[in-house]
Protein backbone atom coordinates (compact mmCIF):
# COMPACT_ATOMS: atom_id res chain seq x y z
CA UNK A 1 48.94 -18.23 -48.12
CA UNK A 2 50.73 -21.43 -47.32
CA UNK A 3 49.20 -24.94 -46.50
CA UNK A 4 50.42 -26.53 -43.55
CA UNK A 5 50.86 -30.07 -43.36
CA UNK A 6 49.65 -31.40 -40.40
CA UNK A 7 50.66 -34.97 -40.13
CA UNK A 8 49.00 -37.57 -37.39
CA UNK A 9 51.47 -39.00 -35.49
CA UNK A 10 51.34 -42.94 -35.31
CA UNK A 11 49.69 -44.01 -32.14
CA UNK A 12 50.92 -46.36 -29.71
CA UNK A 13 48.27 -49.53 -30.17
CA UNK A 14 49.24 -49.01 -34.32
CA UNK A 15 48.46 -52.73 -35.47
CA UNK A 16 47.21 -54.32 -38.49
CA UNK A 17 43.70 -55.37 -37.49
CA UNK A 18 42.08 -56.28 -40.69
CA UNK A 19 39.19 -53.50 -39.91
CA UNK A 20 38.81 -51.37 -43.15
CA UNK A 21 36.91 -53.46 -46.34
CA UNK A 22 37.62 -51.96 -49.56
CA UNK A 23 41.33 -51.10 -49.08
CA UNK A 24 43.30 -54.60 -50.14
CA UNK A 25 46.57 -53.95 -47.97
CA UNK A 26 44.32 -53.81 -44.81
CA UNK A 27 42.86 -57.12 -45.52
CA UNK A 28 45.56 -58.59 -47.17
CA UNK A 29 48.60 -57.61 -44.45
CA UNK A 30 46.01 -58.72 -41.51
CA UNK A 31 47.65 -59.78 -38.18
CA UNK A 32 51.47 -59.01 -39.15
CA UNK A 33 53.22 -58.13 -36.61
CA UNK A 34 53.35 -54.06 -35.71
CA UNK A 35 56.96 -52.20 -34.51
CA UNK A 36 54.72 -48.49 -33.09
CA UNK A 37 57.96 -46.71 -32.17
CA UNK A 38 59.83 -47.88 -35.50
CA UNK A 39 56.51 -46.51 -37.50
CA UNK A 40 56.16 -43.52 -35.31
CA UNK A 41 59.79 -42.23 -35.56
CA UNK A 42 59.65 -43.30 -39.81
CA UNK A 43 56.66 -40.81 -39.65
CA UNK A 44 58.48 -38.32 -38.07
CA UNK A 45 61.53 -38.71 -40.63
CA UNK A 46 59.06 -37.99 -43.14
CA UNK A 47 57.76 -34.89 -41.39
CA UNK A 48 61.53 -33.47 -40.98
CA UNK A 49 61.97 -34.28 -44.98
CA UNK A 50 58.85 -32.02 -45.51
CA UNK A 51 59.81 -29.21 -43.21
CA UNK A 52 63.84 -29.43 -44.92
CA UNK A 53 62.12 -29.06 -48.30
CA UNK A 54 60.78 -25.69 -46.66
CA UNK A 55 57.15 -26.67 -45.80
CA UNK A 56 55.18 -25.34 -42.96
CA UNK A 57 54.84 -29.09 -40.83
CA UNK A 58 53.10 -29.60 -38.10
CA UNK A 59 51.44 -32.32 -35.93
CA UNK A 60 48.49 -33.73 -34.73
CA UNK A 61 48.24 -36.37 -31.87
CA UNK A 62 47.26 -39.66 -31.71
CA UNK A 63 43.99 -40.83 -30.38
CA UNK A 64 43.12 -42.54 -27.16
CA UNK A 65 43.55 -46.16 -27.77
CA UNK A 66 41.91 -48.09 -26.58
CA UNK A 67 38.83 -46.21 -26.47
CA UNK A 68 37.46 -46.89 -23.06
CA UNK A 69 34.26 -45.02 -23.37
CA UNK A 70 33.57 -47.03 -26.48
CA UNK A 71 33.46 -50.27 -24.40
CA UNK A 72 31.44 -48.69 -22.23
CA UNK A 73 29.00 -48.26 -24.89
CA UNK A 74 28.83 -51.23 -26.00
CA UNK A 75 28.19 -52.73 -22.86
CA UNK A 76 31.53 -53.83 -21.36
CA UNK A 77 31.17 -52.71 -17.15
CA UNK A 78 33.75 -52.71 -14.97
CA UNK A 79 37.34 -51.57 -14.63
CA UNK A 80 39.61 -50.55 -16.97
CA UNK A 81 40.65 -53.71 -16.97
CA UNK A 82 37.42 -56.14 -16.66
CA UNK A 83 36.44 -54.00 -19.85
CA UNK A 84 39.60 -55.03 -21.66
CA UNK A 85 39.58 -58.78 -20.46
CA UNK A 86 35.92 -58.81 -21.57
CA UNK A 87 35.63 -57.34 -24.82
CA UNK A 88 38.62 -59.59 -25.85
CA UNK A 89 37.15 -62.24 -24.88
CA UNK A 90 33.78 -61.19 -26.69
CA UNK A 91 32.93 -62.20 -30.54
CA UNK A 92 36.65 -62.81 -31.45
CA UNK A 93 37.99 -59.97 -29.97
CA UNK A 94 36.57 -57.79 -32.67
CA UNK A 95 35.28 -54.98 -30.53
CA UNK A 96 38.48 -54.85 -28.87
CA UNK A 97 40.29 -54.13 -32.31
CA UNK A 98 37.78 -51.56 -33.25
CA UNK A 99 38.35 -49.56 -29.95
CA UNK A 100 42.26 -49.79 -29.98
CA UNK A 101 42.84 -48.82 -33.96
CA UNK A 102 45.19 -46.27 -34.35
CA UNK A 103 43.97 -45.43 -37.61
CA UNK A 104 43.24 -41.72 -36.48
CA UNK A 105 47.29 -41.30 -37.84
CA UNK A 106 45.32 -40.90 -41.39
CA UNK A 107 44.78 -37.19 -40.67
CA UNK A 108 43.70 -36.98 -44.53
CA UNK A 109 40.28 -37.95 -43.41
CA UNK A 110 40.39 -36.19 -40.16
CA UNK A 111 38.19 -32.98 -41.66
CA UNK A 112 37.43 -31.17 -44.61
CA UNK A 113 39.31 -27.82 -45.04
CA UNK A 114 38.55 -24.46 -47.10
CA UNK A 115 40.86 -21.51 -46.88
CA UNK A 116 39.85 -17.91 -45.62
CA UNK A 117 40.17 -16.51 -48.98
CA UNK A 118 37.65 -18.75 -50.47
CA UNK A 119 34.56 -18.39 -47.68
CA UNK A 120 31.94 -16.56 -47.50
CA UNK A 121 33.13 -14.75 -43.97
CA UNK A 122 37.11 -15.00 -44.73
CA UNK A 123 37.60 -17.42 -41.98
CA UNK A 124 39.31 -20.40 -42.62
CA UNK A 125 36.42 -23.85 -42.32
CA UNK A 126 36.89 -27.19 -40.60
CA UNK A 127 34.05 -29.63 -41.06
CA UNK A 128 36.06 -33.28 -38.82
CA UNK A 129 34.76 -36.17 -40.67
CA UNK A 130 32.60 -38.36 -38.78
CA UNK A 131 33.33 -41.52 -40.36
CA UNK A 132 30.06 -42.78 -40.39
CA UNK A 133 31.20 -46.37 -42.56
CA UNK A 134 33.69 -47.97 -40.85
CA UNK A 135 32.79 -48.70 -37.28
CA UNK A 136 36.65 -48.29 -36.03
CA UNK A 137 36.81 -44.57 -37.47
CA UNK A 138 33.14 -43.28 -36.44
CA UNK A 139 34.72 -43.44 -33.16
CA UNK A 140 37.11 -40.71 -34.38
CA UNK A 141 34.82 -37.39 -34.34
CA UNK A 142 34.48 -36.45 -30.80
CA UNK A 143 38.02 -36.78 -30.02
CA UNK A 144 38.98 -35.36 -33.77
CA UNK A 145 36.88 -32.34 -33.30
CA UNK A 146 38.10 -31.75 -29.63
CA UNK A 147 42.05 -31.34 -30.98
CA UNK A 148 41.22 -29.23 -34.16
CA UNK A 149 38.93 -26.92 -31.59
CA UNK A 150 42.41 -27.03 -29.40
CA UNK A 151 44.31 -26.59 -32.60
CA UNK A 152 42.18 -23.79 -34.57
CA UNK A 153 40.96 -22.22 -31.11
CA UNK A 154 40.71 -18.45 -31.82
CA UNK A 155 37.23 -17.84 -33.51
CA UNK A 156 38.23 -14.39 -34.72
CA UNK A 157 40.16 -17.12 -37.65
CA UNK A 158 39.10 -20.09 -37.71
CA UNK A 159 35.45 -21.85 -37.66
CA UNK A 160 35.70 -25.62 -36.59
CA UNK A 161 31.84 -26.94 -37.00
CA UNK A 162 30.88 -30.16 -35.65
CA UNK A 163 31.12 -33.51 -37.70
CA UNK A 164 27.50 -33.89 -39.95
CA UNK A 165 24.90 -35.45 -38.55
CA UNK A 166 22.54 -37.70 -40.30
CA UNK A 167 24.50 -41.50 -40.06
CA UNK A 168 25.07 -43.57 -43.59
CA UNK A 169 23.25 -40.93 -45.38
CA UNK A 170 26.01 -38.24 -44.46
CA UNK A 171 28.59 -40.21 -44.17
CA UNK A 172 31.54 -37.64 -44.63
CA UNK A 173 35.26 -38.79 -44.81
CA UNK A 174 37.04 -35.87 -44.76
CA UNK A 175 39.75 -34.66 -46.70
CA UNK A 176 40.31 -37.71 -48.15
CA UNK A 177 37.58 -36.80 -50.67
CA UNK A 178 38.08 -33.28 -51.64
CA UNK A 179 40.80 -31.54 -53.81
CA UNK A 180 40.99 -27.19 -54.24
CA UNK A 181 42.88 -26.16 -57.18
CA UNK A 182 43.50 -22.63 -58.19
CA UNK A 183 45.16 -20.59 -60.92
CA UNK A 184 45.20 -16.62 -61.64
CA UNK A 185 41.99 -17.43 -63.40
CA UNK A 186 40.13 -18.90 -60.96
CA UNK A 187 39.59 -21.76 -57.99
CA UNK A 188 37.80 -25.16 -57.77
CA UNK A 189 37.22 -27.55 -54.84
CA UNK A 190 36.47 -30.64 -56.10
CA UNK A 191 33.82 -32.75 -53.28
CA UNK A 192 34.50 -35.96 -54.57
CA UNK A 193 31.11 -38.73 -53.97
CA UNK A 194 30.66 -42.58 -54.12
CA UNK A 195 27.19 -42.82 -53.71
CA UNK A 196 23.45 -41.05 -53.14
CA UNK A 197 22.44 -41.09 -49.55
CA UNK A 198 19.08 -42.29 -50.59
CA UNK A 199 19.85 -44.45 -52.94
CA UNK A 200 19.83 -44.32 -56.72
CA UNK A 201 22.45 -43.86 -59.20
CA UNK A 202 25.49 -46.06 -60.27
CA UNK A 203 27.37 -47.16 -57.49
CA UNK A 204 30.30 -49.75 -57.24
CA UNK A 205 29.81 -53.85 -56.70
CA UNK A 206 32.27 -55.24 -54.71
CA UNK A 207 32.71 -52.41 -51.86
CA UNK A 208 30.35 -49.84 -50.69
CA UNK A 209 31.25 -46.27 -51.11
CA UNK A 210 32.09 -44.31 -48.23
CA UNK A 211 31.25 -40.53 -49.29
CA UNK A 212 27.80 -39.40 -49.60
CA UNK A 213 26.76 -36.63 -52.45
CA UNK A 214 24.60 -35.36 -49.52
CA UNK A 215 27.62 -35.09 -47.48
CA UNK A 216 29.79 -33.11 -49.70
CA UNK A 217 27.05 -30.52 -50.41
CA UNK A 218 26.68 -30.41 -47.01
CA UNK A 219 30.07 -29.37 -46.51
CA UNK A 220 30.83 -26.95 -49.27
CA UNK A 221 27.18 -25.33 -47.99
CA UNK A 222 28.61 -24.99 -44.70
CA UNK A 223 31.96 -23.50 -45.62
CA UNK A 224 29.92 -20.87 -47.05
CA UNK A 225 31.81 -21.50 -50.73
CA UNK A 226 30.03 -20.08 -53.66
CA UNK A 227 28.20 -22.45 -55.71
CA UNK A 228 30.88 -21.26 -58.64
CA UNK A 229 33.76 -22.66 -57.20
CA UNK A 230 32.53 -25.89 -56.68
CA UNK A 231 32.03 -29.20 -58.34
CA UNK A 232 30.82 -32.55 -57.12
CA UNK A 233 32.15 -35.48 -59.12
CA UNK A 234 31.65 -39.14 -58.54
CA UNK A 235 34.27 -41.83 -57.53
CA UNK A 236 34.55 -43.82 -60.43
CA UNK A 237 32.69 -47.56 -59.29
CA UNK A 238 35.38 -49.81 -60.95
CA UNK A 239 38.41 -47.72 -58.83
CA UNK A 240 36.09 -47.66 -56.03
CA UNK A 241 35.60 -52.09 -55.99
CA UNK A 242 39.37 -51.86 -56.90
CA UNK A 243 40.14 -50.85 -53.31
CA UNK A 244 40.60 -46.81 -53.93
CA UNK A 245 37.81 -46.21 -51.29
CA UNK A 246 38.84 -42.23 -51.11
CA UNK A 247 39.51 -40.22 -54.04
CA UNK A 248 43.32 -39.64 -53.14
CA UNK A 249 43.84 -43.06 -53.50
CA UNK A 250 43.28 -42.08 -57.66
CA UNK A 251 44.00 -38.45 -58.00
CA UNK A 252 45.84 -35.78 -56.22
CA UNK A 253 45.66 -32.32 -57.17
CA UNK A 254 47.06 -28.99 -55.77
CA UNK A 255 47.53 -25.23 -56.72
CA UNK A 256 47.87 -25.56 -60.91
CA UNK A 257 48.14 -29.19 -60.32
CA UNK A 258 46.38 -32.31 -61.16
CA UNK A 259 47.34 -35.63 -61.63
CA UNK A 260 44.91 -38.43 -62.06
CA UNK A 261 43.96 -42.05 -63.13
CA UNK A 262 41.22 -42.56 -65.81
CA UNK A 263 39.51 -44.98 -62.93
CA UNK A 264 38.87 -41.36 -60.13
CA UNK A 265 36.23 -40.28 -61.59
CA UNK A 266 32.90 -40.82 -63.72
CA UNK A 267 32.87 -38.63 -66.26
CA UNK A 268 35.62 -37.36 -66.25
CA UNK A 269 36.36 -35.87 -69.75
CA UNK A 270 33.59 -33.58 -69.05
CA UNK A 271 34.89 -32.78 -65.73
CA UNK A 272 38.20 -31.84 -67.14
CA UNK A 273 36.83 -29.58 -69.73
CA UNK A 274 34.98 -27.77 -66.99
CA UNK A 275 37.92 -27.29 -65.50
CA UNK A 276 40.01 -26.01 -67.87
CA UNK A 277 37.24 -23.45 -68.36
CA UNK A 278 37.05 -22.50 -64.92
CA UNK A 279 41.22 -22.60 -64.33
CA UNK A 280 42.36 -21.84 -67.88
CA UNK A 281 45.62 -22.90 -69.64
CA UNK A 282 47.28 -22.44 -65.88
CA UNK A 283 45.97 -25.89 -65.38
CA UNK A 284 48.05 -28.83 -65.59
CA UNK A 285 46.84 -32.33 -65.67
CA UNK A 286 48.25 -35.55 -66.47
CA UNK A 287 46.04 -38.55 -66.59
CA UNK A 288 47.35 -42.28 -66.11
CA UNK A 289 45.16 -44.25 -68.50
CA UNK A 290 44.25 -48.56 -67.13
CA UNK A 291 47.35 -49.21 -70.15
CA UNK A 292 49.81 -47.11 -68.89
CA UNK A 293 49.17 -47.70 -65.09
CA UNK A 294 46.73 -50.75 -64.28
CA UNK A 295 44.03 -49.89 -61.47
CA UNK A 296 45.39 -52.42 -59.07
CA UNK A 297 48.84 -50.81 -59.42
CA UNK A 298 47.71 -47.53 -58.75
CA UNK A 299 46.16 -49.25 -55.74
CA UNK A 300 48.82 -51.32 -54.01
CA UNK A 301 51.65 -48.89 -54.88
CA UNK A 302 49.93 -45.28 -54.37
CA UNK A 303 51.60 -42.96 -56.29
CA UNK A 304 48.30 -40.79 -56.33
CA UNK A 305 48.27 -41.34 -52.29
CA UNK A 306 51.16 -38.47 -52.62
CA UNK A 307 51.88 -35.68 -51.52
CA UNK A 308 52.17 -32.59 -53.37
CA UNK A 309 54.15 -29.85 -52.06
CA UNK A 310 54.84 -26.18 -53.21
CA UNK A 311 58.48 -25.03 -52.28
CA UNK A 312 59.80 -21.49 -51.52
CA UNK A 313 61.54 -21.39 -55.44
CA UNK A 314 57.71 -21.44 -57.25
CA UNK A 315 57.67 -25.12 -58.15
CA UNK A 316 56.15 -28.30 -56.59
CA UNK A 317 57.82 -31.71 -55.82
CA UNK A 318 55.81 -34.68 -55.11
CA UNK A 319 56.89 -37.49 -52.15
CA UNK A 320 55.77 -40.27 -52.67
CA UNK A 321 55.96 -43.88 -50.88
CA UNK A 322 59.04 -46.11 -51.90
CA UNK A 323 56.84 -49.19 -53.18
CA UNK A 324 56.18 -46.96 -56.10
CA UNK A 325 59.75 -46.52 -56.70
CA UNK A 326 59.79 -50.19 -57.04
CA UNK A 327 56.66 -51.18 -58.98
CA UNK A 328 57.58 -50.69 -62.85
CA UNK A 329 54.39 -48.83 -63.59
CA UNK A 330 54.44 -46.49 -61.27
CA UNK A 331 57.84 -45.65 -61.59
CA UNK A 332 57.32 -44.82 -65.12
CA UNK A 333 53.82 -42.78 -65.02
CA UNK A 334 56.06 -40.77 -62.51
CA UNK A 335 59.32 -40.69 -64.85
CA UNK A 336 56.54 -39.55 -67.85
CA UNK A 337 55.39 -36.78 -65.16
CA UNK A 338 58.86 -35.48 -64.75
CA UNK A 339 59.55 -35.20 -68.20
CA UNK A 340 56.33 -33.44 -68.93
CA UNK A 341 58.02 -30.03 -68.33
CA UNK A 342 55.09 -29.14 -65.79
CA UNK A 343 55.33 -27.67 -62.78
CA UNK A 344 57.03 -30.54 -60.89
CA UNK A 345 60.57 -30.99 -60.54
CA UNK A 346 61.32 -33.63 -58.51
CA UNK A 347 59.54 -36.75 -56.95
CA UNK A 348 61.37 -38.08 -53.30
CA UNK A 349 60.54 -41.42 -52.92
CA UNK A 350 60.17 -42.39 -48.81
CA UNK A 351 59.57 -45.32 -46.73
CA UNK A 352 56.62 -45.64 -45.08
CA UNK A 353 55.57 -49.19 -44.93
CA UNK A 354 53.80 -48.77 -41.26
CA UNK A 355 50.90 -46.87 -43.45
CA UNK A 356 51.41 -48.82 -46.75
CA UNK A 357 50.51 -52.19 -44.62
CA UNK A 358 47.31 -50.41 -43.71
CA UNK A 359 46.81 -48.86 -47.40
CA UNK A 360 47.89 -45.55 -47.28
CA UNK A 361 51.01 -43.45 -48.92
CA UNK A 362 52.42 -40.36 -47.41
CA UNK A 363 49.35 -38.48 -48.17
CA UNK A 364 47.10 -40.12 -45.58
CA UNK A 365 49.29 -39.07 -42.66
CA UNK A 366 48.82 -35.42 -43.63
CA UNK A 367 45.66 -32.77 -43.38
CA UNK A 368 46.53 -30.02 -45.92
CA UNK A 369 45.31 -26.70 -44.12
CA UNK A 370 46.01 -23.32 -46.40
CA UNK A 371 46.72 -20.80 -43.82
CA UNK A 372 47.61 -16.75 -43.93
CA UNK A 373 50.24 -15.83 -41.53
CA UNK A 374 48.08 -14.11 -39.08
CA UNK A 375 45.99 -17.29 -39.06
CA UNK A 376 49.42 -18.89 -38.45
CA UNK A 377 50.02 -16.65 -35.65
CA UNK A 378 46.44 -17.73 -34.32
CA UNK A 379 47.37 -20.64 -33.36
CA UNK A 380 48.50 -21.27 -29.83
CA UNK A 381 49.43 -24.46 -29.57
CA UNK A 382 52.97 -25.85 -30.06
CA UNK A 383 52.19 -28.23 -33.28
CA UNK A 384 54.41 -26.42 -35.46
CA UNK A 385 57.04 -29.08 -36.08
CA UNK A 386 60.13 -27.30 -35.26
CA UNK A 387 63.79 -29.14 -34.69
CA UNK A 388 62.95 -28.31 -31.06
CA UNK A 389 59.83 -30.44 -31.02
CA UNK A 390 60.97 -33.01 -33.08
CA UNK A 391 63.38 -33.55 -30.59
CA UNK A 392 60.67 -33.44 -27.81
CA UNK A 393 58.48 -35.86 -29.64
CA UNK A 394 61.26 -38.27 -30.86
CA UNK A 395 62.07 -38.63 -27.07
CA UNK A 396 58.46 -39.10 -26.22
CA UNK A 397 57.88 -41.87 -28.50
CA UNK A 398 60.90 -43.49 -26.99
CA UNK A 399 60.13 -43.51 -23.88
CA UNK A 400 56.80 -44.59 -24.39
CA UNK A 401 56.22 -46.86 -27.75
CA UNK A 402 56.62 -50.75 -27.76
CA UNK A 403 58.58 -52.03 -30.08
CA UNK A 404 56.20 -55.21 -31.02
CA UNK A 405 52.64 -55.45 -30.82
CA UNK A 406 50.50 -58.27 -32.43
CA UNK A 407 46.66 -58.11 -32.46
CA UNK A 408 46.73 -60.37 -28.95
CA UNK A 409 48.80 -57.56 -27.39
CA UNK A 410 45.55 -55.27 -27.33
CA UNK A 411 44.27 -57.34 -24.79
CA UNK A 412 46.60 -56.62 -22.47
CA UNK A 413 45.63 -54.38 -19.90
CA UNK A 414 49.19 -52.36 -19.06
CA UNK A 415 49.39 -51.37 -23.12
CA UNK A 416 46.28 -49.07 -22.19
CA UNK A 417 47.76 -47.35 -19.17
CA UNK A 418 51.09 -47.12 -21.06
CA UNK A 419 48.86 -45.41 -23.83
CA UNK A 420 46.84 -42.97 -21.39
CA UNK A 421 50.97 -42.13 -20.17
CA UNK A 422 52.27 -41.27 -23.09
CA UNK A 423 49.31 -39.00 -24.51
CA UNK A 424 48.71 -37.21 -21.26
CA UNK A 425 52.22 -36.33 -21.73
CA UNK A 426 51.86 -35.75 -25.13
CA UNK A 427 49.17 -32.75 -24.98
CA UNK A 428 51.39 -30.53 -22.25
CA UNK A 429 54.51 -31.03 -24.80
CA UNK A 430 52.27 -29.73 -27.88
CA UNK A 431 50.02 -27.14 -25.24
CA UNK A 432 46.26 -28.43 -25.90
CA UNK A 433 45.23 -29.04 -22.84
CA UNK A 434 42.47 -31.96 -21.58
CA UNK A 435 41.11 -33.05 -25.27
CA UNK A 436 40.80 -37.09 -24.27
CA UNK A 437 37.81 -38.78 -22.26
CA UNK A 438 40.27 -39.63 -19.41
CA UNK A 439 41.81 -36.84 -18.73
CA UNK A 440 38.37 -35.46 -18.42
CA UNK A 441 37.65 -37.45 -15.71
């Protein structure tokens, strides 16, 4: 078994829109001005790094932006372009921003994942988030769940079940929130919670918490996982109101793996003994204590937000985002982590300030999906990210990306038939036929 990355690609209307309370870059770097090809191709340099480091890559597309049919819900009539002229028009342009994010290139909270070996029928599980929170990602399900049903398409492998129901009491966001380690000894995915769908509990001050305890049981129930293999902590309240609204913004974990600030999780000295009873001496963690790495640190630099990677030689390298290269405490809980004579053996430092604006490191781009090889043969579509479809895609985005775009841009109507261009084309390069509203009809 291997786990694929599949990375969003950056969409064309990427812009920082100041939609997402409760991650500090997003509110802080509001209304800068955007370059979508320049963070669409850096995306794609990080993709080719993975795949050269011998990963399986692949790629998911961008969503439809902006989201016509969501003005249409919300009242807008007309054309295409009445719609657009009239929603930025409306309230500050607000509802315009929510329906032209192109925050769907954080694939990390895309779905919730569990591998064939650890379910109940051996087929590999895909639960799409749906987001329920923020206004400008709930929009994301229907379209989500349409690519990863034209992604994971052959049921004989692969179960993709639709996003939970159920609103702010279910609110589900994805991978973003869940962690599977395993050892010889034994596996545990880790459904990570903020707070009780009904209320109750300790929950954080400043920011509300995005992950219902509801929502993960939901998911693990649905995967079919034994009760055994899982555990359900909470987000931590203080890391939560310091902006680390998903649990990968804290801790990342993977295989033997897991690294971890003492602000992740509540309890967490009893979680880790659990742990180490379940996984035995396999295990490997290294926790960043508030001295050694202060929460709003961990936060604005995201050296958890990485990604961890198993190579072909046995060991695991972490890339992680250049701004923790250059903040002093992250640099060193890294340096400490390398010196640790664990299973890492490297850390690559990358830029990818398009997503680091927003509040996201390398590991939001990517949805970690643990695949056999006939499961990889399963799938149809052409998302594996060979040199031959880099090629194809670097071209695409070329073609068809500005190379400005400030928040007053989105109300301009040509941006959304320049959009509905380049993703049309888009889904005959990577084979997954109609998955948008328009071409739908």
């Amino acid at each position: 078994m291997r786990e694929a990355q599949f990375d969003g690609i950056v969409g064309p209307t990427h812009n920082y829109g100041a939609l997402s309370p409760g991650k500090v870059a997003s509110t802080n770097d509001a209304g800068q001005e955007s370059n979508p090809r320049a963070a669409a191709l850096d995306g794609l340099a990080k993709m080719r790094f993975v795949r050269d480091l011998g990963c399986l890559q692949a790629v998911l597309p961008p969503h439809d932006r902006p989201s016509l049919s969501t003005l249409r819900r919300l009242g807008f009539r007309g054309s295409d372009e009445a719609m657009i002229a009239e929603a930025a028009a409306t309230a500050g342009g607000i509802f315009l921003r929510v329906a032209s994010s192109a925050s769907a290139m954080w694939a990390a909270n895309a779905a919730t994942i569990s591998p064939s070996c650890d379910t109940a029928d051996r087929k590999v599980h895909v639960t799409p988030a749906n987001l329920q929170q923020m206004f400008h990602r709930s929009i994301e399900a229907p379209t989500t769940t349409a690519i990863l049903r034209a992604v994971f398409a052959d049921p004989e492998a692969f179960v993709v079940h639709d996003p939970l129901p159920g609103g702010g009491q279910l609110a589900d966001e994805g991978a973003g929130n869940h962690l599977r380690l395993a050892t010889s000894q034994g596996t545990a995915h880790l459904f990570a919670w903020g707070r009780f769908g009904w209320g109750g509990g300790v929950a954080p001050k400043r920011f509300v918490a995005r992950q219902t305890r509801e929502a993960s049981e939901t998911v693990a129930r649905l995967h079919g996982l034994p009760a055994a293999v899982c555990r359900f902590p909470q987000q931590h309240p203080d890391g939560i109101d310091a902006g680390a609204s998903h649990t990968d913004v804290l801790a990342v974990g993977h295989g033997r793996l897991l690294i971890l600030h003492e602000l992740a999780f509540l309890g967490r000295s009893a979680l880790l003994a659990e742990l180490r009873a379940t996984l035995g001496e396999e295990l490997f963690v290294v926790e960043a204590t508030e001295e050694e790495l202060p929460v709003d640190h961990a936060v604005s630099a995201c050296p958890f937000n990485s990604q961890v990677l198993a190579i072909p030689d046995g060991s695991m390298v972490i890339v992680a985002p250049e701004d923790s290269r250059e903040d002093s405490f992250a640099r060193r809980f890294f340096e400490r982590l390398l010196a640790s004579r664990g299973p890492v053996k490297a850390v690559h430092y990358r830029e990818v300030r398009s997503s680091m604006l927003n509040g996201g490191g390398p590991a939001s781009f990517r949805l970690g999906v643990p695949l056999e090889e006939h499961e990889r043969d399963r799938i149809r579509a052409s998302v594996f990210f060979t040199e031959a479809l880099e090629e194809q895609i670097s071209a695409w985005i070329v073609k068809h990306y500005r190379d400005r775009l400030v928040v007053d841009d989105l109300a301009d109507p040509a941006l959304a038939r320049e959009s509905m261009a380049a993703l049309d084309a888009l889904t005959a390069i990577l084979g997954l036929g109609s998955v948008y509203d328009f071409q739908k009809g």
